[in-house]
C-alpha atoms as a PDB file:
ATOM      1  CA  UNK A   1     115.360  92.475  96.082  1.00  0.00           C
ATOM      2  CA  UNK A   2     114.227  91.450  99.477  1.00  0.00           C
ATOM      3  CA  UNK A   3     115.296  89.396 102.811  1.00  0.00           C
ATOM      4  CA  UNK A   4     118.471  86.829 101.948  1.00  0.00           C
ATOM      5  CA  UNK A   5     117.378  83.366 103.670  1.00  0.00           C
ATOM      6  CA  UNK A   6     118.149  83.708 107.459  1.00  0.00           C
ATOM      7  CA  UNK A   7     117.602  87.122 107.346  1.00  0.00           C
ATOM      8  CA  UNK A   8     114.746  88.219 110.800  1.00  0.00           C
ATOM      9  CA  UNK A   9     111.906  89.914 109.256  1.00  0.00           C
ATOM     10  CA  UNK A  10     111.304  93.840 109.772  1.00  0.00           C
ATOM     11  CA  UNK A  11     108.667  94.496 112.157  1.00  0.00           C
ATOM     12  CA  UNK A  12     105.989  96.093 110.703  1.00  0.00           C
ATOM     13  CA  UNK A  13     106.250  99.516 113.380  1.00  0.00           C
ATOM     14  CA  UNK A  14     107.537 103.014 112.799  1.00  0.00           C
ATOM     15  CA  UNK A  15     109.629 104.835 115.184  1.00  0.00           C
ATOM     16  CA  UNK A  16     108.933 108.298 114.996  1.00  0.00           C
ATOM     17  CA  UNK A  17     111.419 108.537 118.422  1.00  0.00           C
ATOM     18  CA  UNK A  18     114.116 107.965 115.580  1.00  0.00           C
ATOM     19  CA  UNK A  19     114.134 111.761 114.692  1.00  0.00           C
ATOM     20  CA  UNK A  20     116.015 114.373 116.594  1.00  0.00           C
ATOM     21  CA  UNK A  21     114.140 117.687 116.509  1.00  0.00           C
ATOM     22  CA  UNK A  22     115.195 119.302 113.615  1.00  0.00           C
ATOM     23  CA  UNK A  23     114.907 116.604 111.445  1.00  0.00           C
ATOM     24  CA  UNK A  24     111.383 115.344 113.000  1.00  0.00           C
ATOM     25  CA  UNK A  25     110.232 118.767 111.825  1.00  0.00           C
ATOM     26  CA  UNK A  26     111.781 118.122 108.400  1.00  0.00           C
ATOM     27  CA  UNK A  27     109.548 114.948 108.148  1.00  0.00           C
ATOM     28  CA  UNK A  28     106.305 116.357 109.385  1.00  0.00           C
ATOM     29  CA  UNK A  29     106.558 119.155 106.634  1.00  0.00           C
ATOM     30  CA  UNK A  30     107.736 116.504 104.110  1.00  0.00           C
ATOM     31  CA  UNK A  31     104.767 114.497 104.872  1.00  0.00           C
ATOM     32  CA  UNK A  32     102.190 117.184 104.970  1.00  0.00           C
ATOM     33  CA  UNK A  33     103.953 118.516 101.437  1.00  0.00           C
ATOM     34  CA  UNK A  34     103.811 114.682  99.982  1.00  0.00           C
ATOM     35  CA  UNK A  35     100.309 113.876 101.218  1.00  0.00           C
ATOM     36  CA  UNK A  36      98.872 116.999 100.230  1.00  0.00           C
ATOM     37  CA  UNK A  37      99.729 116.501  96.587  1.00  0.00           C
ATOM     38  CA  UNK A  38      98.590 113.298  95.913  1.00  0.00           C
ATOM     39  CA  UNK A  39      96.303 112.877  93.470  1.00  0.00           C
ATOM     40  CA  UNK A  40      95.302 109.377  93.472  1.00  0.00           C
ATOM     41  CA  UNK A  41      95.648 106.004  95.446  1.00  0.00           C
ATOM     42  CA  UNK A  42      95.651 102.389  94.046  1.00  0.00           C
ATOM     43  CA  UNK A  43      95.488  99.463  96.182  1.00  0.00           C
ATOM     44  CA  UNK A  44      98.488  96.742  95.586  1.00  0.00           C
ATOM     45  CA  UNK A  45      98.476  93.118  97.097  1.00  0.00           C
ATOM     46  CA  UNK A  46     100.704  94.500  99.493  1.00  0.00           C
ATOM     47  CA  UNK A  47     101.062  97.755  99.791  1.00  0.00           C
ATOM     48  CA  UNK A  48      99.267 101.103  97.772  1.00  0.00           C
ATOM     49  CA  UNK A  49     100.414 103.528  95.023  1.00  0.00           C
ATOM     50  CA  UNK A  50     100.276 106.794  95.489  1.00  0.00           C
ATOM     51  CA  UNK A  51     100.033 108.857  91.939  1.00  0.00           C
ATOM     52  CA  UNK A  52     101.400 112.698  91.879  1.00  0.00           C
ATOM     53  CA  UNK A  53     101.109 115.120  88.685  1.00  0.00           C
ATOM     54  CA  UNK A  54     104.828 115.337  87.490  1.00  0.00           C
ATOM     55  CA  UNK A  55     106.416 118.462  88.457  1.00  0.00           C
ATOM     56  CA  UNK A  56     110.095 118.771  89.152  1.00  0.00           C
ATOM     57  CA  UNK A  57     109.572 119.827  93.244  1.00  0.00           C
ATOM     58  CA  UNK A  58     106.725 116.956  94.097  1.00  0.00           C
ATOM     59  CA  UNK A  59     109.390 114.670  92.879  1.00  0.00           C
ATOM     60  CA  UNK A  60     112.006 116.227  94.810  1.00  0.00           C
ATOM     61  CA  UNK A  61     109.635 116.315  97.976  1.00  0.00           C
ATOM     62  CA  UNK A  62     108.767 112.676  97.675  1.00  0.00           C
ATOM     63  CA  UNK A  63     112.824 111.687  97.271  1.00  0.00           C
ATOM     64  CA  UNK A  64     113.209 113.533 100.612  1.00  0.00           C
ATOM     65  CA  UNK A  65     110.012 111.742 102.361  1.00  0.00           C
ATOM     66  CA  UNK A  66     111.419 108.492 101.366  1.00  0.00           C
ATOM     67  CA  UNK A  67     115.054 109.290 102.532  1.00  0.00           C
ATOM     68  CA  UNK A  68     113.398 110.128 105.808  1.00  0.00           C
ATOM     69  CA  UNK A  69     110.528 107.297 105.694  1.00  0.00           C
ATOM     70  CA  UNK A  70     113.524 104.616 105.948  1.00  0.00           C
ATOM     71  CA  UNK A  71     114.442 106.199 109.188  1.00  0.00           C
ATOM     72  CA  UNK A  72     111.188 105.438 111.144  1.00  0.00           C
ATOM     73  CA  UNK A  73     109.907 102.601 108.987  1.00  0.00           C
ATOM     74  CA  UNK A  74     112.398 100.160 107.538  1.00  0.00           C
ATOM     75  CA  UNK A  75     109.440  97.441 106.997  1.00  0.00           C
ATOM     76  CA  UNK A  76     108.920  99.413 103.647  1.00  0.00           C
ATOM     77  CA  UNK A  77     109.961  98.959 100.160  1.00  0.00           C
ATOM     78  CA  UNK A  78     109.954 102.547  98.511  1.00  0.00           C
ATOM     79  CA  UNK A  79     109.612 102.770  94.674  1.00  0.00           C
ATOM     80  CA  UNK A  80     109.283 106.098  92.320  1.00  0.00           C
ATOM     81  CA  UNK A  81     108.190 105.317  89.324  1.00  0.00           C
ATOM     82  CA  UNK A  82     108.107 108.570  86.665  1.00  0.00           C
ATOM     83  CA  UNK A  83     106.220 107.902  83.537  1.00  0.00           C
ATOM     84  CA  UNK A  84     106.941 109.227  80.064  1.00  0.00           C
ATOM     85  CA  UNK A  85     105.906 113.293  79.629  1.00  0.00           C
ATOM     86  CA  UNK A  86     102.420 113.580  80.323  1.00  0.00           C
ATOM     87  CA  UNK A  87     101.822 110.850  82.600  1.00  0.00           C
ATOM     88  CA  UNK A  88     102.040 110.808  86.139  1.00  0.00           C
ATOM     89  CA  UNK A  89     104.626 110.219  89.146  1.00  0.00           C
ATOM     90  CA  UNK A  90     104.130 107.298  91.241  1.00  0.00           C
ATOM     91  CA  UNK A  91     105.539 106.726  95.003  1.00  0.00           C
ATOM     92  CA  UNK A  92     104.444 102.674  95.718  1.00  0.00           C
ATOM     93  CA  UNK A  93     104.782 101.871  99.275  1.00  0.00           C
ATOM     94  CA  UNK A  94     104.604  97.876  99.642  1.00  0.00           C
ATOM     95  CA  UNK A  95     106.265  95.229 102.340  1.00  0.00           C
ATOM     96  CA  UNK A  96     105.146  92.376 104.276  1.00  0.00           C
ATOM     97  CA  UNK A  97     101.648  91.566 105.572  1.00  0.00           C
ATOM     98  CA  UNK A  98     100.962  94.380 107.394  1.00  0.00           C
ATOM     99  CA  UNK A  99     102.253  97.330 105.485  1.00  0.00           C
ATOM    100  CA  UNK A 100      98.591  98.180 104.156  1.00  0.00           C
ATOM    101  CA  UNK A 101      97.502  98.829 107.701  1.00  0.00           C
ATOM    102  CA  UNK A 102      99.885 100.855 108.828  1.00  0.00           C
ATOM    103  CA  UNK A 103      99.741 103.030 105.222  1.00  0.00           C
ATOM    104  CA  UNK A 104      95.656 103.239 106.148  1.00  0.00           C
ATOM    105  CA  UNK A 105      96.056 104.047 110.339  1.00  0.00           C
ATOM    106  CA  UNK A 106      98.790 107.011 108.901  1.00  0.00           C
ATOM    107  CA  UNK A 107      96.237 108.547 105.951  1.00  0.00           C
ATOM    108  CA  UNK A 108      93.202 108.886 108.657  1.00  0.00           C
ATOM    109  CA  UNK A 109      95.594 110.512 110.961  1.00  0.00           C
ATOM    110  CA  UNK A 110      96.639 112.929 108.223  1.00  0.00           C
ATOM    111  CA  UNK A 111      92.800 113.492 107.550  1.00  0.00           C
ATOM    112  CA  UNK A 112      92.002 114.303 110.855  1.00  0.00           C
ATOM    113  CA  UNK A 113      95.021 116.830 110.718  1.00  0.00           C
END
């Protein structure tokens, strides 16, 4: 799934104005929750996966991130991927040329708290 021909491309921005206060909070904890758990990266053509251990509230925490992600960055294409039992919970972040950047300027930021 992606743009229908004639469709304008997404800007590649996020909007963090989009939030009202209560639910800007809600994001900021969602993303602290979410980043803190990862527990790997992999680079895609056009985006990065982001592997979690499977675990019934990391799953529900990255659900909400994403429901709240769309909000301030619509450029994205959010996919979960859960593997069998005893593999590992995926969150791949992809879109247009672009995307990687932004993923890369938003994980410093979290590093530098």
């Amino acid at each position: 799934m992606g743009p229908k021909p004639g469709d304008e491309p997404i800007p590649v921005a996020c909007d963090l104005g989009v939030f009202d206060p209560v639910r800007d909070a809600e994001h900021r904890r969602l993303t602290a929750r979410v980043s803190s758990a990862v527990v790997g990266r992999e680079a895609l053509p056009d985006g990065y996966a982001l592997r979690y251990r499977q675990d019934p509230e990391v799953l529900l925490d990255v659900a909400r991130f994403v429901v709240l992600e769309r909000d301030c960055c619509p450029f994205f294409t959010f996919t979960i991927v859960m593997e069998p039992p005893g593999g590992s919970l995926w969150l791949r972040l992809t879109g247009p040329e672009g995307t990687k950047e932004v993923v890369d300027l938003f994980t410093e930021r979290l590093a530098r708290g």
